[in-house]
N, C-alpha and C. Protein backbone atom coordinates (compact mmCIF):
# COMPACT_ATOMS: atom_id res chain seq x y z
N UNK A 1 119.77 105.76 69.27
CA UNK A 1 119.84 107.21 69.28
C UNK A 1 118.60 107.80 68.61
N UNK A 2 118.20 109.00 69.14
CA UNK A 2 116.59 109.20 68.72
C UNK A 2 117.33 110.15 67.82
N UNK A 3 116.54 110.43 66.50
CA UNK A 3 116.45 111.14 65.50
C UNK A 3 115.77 112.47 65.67
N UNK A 4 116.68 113.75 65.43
CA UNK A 4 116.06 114.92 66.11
C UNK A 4 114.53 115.39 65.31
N UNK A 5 113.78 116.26 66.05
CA UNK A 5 112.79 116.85 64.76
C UNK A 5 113.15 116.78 64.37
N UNK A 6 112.25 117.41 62.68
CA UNK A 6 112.96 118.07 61.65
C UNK A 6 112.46 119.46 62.50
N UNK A 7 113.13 120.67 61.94
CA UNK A 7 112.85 121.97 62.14
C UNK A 7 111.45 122.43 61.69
N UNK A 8 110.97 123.05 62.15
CA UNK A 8 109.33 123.77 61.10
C UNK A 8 109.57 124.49 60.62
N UNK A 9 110.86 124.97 59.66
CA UNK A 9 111.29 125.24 58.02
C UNK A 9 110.54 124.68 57.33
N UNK A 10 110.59 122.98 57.25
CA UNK A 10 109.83 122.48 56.41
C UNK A 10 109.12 122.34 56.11
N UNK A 11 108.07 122.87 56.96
CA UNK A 11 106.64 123.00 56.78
C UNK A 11 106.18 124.82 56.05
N UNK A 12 107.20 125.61 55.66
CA UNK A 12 106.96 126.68 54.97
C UNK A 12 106.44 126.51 54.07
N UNK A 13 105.41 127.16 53.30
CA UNK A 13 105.22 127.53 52.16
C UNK A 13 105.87 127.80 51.11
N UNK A 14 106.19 127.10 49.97
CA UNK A 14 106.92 127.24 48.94
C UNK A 14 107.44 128.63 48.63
N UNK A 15 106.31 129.23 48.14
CA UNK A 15 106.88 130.46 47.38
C UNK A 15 107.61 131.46 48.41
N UNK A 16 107.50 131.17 49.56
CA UNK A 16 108.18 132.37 50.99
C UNK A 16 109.62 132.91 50.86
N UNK A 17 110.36 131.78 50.12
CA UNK A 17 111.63 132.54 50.43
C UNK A 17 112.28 132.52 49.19
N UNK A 18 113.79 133.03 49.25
CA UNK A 18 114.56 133.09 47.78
C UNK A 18 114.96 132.14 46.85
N UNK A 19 115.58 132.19 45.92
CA UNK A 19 115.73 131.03 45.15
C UNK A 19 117.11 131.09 45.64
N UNK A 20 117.67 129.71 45.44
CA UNK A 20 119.46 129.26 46.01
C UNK A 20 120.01 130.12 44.44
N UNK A 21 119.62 130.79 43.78
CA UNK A 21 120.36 131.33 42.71
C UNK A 21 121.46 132.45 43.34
N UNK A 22 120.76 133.11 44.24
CA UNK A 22 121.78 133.78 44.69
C UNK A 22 123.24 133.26 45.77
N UNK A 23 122.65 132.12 46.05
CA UNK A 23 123.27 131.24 47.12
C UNK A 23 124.97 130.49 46.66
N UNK A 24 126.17 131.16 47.05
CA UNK A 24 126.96 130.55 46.50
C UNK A 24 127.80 129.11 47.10
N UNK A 25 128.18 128.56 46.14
CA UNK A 25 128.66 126.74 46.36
C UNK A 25 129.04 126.83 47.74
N UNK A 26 129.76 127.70 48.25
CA UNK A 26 130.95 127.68 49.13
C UNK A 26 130.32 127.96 50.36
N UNK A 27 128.91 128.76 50.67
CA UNK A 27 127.89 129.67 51.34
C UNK A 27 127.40 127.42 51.34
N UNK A 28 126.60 127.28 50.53
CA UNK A 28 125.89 125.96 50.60
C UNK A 28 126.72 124.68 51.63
N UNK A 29 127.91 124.46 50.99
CA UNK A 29 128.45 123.82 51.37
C UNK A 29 128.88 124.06 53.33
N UNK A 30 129.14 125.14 53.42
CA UNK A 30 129.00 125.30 54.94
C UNK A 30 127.61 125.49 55.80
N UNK A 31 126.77 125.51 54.88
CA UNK A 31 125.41 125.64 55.52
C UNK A 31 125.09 124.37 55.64
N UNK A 32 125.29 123.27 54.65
CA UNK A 32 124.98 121.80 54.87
C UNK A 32 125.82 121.11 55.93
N UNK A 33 126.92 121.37 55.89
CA UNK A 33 127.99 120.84 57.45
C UNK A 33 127.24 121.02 58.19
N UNK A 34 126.42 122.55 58.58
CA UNK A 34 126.13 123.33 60.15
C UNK A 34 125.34 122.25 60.09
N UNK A 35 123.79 121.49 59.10
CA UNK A 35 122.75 121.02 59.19
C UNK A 35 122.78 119.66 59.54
N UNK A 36 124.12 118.89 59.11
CA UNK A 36 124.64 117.49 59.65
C UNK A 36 124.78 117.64 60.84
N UNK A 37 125.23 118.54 61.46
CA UNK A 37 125.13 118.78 63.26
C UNK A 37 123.74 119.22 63.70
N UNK A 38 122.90 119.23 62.67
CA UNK A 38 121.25 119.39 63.58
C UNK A 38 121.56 120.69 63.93
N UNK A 39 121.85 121.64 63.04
CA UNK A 39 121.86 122.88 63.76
C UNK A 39 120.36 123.78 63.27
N UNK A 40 119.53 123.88 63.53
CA UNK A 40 118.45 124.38 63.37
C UNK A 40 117.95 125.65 62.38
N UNK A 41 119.22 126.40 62.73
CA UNK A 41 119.13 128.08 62.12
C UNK A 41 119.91 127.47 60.75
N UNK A 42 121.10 126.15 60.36
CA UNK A 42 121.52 126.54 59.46
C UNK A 42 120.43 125.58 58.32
N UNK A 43 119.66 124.82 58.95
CA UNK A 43 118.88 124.09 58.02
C UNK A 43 117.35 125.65 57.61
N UNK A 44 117.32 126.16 58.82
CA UNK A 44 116.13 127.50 57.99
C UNK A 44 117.13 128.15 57.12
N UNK A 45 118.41 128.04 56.70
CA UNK A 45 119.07 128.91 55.77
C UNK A 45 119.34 127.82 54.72
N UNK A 46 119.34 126.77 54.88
CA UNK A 46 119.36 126.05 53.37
C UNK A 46 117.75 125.85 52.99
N UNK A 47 116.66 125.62 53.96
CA UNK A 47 115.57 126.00 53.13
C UNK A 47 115.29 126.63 52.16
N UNK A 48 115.50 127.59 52.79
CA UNK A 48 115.14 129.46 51.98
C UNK A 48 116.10 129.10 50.72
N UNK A 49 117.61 128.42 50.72
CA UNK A 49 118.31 128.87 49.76
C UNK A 49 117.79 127.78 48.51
N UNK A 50 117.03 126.93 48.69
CA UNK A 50 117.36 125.31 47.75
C UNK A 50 115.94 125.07 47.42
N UNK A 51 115.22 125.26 48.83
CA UNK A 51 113.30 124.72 48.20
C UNK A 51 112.91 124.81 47.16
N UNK A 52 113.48 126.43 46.17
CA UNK A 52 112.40 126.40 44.82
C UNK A 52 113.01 125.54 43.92
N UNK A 53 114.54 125.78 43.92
CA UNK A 53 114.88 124.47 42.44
C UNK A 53 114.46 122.60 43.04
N UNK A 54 114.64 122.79 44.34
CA UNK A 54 114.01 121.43 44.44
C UNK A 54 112.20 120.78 44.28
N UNK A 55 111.60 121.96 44.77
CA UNK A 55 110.69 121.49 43.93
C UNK A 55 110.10 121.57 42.50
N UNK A 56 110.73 122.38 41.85
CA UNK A 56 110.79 122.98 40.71
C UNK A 56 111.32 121.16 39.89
N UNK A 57 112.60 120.77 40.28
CA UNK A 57 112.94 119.49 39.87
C UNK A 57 111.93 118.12 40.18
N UNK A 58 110.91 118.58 41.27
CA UNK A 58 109.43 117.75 41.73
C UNK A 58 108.55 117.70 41.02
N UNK A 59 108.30 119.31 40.59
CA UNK A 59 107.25 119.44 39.81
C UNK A 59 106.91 118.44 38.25
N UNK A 60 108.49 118.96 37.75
CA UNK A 60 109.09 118.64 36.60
C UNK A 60 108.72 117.16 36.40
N UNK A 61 109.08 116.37 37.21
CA UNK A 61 108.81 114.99 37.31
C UNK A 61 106.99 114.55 37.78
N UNK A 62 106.72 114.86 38.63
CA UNK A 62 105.08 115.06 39.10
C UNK A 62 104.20 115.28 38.19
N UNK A 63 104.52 116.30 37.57
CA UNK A 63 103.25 117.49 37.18
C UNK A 63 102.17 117.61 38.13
N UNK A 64 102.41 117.93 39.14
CA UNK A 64 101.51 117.91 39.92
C UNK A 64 101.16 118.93 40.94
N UNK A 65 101.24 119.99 41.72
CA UNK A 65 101.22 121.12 42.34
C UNK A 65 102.13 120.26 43.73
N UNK A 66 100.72 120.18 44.46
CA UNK A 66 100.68 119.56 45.72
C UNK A 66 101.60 117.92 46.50
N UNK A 67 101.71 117.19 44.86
CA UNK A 67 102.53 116.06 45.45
C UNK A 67 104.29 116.76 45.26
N UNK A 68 104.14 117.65 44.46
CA UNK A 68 105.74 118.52 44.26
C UNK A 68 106.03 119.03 45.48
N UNK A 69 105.13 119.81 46.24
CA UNK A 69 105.15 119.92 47.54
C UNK A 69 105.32 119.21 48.66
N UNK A 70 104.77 117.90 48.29
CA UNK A 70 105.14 116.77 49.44
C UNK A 70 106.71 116.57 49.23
N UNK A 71 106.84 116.41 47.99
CA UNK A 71 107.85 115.70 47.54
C UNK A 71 108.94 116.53 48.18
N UNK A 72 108.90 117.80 47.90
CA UNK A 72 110.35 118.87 48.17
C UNK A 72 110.19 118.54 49.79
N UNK A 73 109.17 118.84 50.46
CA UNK A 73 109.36 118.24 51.96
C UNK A 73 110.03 116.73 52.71
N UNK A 74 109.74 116.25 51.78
CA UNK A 74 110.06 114.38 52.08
C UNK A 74 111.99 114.73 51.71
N UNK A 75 112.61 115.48 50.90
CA UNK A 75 113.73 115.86 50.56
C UNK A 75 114.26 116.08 51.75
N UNK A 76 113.95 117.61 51.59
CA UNK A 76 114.50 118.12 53.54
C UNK A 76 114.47 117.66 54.24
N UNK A 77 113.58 117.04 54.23
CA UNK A 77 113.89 116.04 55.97
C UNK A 77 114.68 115.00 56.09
N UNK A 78 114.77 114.80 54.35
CA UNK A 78 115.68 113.26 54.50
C UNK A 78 116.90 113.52 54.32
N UNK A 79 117.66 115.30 54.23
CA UNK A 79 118.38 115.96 54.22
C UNK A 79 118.73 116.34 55.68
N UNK A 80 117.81 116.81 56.56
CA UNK A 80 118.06 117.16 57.81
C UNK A 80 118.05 116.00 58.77
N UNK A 81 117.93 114.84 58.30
CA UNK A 81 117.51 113.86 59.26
C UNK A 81 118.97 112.64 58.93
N UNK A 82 118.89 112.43 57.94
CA UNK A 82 120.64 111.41 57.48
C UNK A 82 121.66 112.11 56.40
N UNK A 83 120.98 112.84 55.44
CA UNK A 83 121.57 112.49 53.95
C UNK A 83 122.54 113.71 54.62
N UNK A 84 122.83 115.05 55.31
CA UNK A 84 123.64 116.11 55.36
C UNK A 84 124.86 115.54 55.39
N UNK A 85 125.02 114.43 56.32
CA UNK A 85 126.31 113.67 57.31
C UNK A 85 126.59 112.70 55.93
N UNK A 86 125.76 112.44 54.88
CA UNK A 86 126.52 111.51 53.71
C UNK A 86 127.43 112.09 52.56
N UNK A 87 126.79 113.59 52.41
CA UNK A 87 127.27 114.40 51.38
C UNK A 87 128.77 114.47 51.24
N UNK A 88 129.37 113.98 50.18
CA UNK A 88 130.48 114.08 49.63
C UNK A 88 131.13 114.86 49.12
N UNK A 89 131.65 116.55 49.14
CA UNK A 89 132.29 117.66 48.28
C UNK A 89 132.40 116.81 46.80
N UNK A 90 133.52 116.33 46.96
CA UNK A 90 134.40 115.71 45.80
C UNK A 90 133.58 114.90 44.81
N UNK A 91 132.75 114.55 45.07
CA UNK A 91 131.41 114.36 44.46
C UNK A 91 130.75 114.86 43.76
N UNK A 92 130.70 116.64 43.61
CA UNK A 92 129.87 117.44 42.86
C UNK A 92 129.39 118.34 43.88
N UNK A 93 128.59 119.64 43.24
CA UNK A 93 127.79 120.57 43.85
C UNK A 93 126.79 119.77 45.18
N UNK A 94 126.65 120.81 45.99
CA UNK A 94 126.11 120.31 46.65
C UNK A 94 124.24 120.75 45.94
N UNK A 95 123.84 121.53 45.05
CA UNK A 95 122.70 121.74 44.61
C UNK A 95 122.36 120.71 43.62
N UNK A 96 123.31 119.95 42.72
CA UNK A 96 122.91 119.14 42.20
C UNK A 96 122.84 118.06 42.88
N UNK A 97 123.51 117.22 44.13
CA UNK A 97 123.11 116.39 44.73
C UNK A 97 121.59 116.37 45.25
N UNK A 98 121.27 117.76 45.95
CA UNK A 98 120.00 117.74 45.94
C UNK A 98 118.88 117.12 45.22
N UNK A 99 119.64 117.77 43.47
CA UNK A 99 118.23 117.62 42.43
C UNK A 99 118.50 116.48 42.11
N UNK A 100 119.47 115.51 42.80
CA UNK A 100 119.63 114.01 42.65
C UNK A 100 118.38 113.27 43.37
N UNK A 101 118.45 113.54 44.66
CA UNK A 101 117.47 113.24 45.73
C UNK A 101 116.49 113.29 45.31
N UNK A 102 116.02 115.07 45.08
CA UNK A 102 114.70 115.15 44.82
C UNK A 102 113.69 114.17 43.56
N UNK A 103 114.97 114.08 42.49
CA UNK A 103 114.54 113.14 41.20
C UNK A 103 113.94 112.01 41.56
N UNK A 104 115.12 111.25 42.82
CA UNK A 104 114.74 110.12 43.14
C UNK A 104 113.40 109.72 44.07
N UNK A 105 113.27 111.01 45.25
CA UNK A 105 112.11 110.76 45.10
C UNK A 105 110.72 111.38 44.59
N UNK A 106 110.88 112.00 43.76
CA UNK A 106 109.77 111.77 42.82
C UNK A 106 109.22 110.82 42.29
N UNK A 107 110.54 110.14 41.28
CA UNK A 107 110.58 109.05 40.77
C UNK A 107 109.66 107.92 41.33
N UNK A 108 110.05 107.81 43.20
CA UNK A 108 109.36 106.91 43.88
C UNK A 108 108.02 107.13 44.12
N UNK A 109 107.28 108.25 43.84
CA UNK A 109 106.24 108.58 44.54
C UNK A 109 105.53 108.65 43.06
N UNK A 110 105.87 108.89 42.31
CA UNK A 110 105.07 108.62 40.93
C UNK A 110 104.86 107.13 40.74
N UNK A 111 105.70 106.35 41.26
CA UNK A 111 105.69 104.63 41.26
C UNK A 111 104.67 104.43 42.08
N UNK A 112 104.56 104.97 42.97
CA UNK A 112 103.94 104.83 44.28
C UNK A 112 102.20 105.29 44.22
N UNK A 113 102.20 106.18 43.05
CA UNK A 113 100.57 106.41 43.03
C UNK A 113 100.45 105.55 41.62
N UNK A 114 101.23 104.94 41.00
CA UNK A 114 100.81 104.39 39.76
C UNK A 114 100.58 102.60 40.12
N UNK A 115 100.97 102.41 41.64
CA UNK A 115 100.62 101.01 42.05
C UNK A 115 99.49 101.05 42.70
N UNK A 116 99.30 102.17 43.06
CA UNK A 116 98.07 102.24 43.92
C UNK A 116 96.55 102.06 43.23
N UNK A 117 96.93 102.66 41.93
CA UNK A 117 95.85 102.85 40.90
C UNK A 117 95.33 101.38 40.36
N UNK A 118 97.03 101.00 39.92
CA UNK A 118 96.82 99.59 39.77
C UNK A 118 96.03 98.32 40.26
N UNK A 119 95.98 98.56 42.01
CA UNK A 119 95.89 98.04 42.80
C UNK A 119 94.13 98.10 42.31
N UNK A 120 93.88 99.11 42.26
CA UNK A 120 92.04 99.93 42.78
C UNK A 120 91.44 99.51 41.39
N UNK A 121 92.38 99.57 40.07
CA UNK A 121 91.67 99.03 39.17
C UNK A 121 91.87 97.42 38.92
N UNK A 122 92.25 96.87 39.67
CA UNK A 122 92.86 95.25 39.68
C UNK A 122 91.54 94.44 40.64
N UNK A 123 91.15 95.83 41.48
CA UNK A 123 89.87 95.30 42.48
C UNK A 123 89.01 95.17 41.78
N UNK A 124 88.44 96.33 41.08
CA UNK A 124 87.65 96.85 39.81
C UNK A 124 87.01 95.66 38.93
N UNK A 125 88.19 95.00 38.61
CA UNK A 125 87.95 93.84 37.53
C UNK A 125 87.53 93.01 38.46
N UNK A 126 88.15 92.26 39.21
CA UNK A 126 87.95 91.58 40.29
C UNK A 126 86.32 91.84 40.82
N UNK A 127 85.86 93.03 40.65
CA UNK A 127 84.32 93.65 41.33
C UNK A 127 83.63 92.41 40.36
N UNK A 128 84.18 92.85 39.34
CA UNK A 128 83.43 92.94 37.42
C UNK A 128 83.17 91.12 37.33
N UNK A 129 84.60 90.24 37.94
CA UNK A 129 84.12 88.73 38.01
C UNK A 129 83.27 88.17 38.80
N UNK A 130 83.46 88.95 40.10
CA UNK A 130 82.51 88.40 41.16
C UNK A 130 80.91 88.85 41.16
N UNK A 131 81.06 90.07 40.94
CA UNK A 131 79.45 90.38 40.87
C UNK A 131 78.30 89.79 40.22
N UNK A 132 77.45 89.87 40.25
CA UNK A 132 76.13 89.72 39.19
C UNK A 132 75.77 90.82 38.73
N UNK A 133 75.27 90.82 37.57
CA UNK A 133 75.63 92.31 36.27
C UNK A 133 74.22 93.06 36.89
N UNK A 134 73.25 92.56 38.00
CA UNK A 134 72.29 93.27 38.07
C UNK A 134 73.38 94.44 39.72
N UNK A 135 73.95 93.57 39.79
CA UNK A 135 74.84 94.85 40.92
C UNK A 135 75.86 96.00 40.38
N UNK A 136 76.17 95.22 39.34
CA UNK A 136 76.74 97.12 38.82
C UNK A 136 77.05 97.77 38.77
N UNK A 137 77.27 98.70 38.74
CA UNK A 137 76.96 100.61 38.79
C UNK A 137 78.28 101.08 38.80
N UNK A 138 78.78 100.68 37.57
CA UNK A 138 79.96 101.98 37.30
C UNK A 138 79.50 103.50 37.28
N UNK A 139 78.83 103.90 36.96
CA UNK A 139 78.38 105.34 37.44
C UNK A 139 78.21 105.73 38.52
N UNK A 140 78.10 104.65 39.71
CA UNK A 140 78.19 105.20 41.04
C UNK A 140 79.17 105.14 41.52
N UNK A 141 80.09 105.77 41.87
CA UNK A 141 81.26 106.06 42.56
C UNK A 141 80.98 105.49 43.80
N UNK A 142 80.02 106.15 44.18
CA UNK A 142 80.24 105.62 45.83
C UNK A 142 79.97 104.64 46.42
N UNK A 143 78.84 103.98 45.30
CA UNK A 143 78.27 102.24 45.66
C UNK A 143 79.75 101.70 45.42
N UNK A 144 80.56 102.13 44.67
CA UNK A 144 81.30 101.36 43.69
C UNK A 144 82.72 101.25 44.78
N UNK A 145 83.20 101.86 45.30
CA UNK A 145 84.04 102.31 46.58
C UNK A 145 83.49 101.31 47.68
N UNK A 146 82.63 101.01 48.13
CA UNK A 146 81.90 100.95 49.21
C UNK A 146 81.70 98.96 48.61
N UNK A 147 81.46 98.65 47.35
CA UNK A 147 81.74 97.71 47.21
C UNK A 147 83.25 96.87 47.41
N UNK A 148 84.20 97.60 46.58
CA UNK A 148 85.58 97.41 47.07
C UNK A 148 85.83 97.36 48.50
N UNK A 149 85.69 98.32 49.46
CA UNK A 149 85.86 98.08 50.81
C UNK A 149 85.55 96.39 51.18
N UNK A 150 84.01 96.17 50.72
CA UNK A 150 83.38 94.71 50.76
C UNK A 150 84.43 93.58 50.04
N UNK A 151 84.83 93.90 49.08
CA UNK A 151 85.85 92.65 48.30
C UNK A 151 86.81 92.20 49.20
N UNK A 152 87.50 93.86 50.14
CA UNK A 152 88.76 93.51 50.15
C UNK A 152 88.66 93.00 52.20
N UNK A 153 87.53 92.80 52.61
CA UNK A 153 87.37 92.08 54.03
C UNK A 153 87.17 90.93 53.63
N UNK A 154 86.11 90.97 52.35
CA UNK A 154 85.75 89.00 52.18
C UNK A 154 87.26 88.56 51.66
N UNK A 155 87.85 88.96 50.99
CA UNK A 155 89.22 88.61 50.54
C UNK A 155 89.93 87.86 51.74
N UNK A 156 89.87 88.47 52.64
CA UNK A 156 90.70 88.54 54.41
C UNK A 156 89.85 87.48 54.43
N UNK A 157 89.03 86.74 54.20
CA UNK A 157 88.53 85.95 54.81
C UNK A 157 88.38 84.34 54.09
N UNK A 158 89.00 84.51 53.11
CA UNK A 158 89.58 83.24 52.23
C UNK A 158 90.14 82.36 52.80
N UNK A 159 90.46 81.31 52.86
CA UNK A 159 91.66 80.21 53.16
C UNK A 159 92.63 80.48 52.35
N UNK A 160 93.94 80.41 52.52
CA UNK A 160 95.01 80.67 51.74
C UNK A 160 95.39 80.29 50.50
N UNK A 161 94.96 79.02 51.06
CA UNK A 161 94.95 78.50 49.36
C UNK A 161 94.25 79.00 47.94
N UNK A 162 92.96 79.49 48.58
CA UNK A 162 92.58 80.67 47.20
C UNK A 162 92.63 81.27 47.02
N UNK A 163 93.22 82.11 48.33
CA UNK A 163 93.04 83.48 48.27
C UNK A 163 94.70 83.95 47.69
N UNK A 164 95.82 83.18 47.72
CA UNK A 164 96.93 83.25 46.99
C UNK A 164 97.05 83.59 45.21
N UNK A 165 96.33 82.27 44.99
CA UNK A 165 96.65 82.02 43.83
C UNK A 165 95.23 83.74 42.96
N UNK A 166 94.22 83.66 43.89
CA UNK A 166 93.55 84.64 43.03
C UNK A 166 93.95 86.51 42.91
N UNK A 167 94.82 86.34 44.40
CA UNK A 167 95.56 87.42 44.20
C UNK A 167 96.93 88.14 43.51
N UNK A 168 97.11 86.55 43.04
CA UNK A 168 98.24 86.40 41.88
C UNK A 168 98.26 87.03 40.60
N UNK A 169 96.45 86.09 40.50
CA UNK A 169 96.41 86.34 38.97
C UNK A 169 95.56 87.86 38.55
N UNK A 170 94.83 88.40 39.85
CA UNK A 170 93.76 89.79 39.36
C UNK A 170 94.83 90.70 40.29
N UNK A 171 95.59 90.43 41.07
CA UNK A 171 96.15 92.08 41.35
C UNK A 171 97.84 92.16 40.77
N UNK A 172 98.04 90.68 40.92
CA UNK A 172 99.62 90.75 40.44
C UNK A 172 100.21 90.33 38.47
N UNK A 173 98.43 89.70 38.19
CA UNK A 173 98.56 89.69 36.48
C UNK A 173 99.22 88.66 36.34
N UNK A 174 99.33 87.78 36.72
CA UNK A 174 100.30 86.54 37.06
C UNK A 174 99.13 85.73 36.19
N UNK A 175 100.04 84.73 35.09
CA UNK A 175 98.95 83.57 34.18
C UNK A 175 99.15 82.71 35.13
N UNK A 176 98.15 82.30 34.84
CA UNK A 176 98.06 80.06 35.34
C UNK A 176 99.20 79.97 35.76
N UNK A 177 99.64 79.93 34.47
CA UNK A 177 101.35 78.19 34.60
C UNK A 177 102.02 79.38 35.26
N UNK A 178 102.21 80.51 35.41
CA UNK A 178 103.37 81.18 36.16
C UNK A 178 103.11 81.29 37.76
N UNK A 179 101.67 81.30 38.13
CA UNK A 179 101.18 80.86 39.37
C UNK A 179 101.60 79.57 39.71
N UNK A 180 101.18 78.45 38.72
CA UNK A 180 101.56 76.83 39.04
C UNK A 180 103.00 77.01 39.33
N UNK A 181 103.83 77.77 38.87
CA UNK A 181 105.20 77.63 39.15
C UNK A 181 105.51 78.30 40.68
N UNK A 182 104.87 79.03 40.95
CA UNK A 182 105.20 80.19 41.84
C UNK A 182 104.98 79.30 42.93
N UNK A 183 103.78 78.81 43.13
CA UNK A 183 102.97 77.96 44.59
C UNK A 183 103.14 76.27 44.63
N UNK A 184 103.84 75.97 43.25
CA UNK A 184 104.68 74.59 43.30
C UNK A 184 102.85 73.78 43.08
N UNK A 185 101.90 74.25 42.52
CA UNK A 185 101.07 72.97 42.23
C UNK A 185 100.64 73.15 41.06
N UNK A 186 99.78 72.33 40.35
CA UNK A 186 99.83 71.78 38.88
C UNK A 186 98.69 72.48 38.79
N UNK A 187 98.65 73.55 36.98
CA UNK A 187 98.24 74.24 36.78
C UNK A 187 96.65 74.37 36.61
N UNK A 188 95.86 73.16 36.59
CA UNK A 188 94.87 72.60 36.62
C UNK A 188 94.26 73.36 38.47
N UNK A 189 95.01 72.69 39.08
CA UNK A 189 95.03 73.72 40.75
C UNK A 189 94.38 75.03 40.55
N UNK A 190 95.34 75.20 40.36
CA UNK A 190 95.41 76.77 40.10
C UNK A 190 94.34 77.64 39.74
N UNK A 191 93.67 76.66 38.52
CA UNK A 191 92.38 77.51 37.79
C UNK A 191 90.99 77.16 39.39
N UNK A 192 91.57 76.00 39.55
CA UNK A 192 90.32 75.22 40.65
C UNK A 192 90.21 75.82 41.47
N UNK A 193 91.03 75.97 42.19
CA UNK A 193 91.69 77.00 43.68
C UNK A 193 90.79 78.82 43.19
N UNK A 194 91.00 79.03 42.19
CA UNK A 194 90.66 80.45 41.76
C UNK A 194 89.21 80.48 41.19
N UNK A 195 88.72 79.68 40.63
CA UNK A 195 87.32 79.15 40.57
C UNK A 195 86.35 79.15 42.28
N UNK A 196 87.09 78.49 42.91
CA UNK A 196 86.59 78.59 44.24
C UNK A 196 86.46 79.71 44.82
N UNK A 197 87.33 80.58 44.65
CA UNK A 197 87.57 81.59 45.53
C UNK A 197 86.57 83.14 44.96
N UNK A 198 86.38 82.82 43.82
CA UNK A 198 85.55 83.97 43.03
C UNK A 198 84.06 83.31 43.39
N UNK A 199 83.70 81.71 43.40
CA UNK A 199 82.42 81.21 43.65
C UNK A 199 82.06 81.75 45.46
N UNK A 200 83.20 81.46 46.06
CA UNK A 200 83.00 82.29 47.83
C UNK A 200 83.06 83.74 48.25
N UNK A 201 83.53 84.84 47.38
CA UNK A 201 83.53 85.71 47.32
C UNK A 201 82.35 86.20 46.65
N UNK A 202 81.59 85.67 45.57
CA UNK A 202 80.39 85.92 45.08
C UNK A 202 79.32 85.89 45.98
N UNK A 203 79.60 84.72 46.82
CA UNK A 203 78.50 84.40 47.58
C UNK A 203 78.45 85.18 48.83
N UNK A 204 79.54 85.62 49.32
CA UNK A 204 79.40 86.48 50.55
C UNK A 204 78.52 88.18 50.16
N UNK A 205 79.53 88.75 48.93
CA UNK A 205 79.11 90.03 48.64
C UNK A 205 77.69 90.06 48.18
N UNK A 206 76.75 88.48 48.08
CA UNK A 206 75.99 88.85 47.09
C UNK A 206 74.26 88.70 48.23
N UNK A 207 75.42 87.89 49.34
CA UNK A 207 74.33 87.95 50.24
C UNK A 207 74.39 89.31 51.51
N UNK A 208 75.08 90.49 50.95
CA UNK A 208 75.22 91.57 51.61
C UNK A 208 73.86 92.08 51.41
């Protein structure tokens, strides 16, 4: 069964419409039924009524303008698209279920740029073993970007065997012996295998 649009409610501008303050339980609760049936007009009336405390509960978690904005959107839709048809009365308000959702995904999307970072500074170091100190240039952003791009094709181009264990230990922080445990070979391996793989990765980026 195909999953309908979402409506282009959701793509409104935050500040456009009212706050659900005026919006009562009983008004909500039949506006969320109409929206479990994909009814179009009643999901532009829970927009208007719910967007600001939901992203308001985005923000809160974010601090962020624009990802609060993603965030309250990624809500609605996951409101207009499954969650209307899950909602439980007996359960609680239907506005605090919302600021349940919305928490949660915030929650995820703050996880979600704090792995990413992880990821970019895990390359970073990774730049910092492989390079030769005459290549450099933390002050250049854009050499410095443009090198990473380079790490992460020669990476793709490892044999598995090194390219496992070294992505263990510089992006996943994984020691030796917890690698030796992970890939079932003796920890001595491990350093050898990762020795190799920083000596072939040196040599590709260095003959760029």
């Amino acid at each position: 069964m195909t999953t309908p649009a979402i409506p282009h409610p959701v793509l409104v501008r935050l500040r456009s419409s009212p706050s659900a303050a005026s919006s009562g339980e009983a008004e909500l609760r039949r506006v969320l039924a109409a929206v479990a049936r994909h009814d179009e007009q009643a999901f532009t009336r829970l927009y208007a009524q719910v967007h600001r405390p939901v992203y308001g509960m985005a923000k809160a978690v974010l601090g962020d303008h624009h990802l609060a904005e993603d965030t309250t959107n990624d809500v609605l839709a996951e409101v207009w698209t499954t969650a209307a048809a899950r909602y439980v009365p007996e359960r609680g308000q239907v506005l605090a279920w919302l600021m349940t959702i919305a928490r949660r995904r915030a929650i995820d999307r703050v996880r979600s740029v704090q792995a990413a970072r992880d990821r970019e500074q895990a390359y970073a170091q990774l730049c910092e073993q492989v390079l030769p100190e005459q290549r450099r240039s933390p002050e250049d952003d854009i050499e410095r970007t443009q090198t990473t791009g380079q790490l992460r094709h020669a990476l793709a181009g490892l044999p598995e065997q090194q390219r496992d264990p070294l992505l263990l230990a510089y992006l996943a922080g994984h020691t030796r012996s917890r690698i030796a445990v992970e890939l079932g070979i003796p920890r001595g391996t491990v350093t050898t295998r990762i020795t190799a793989a920083l000596r072939a990765l040196r040599d590709q980026l260095t003959d760029r």
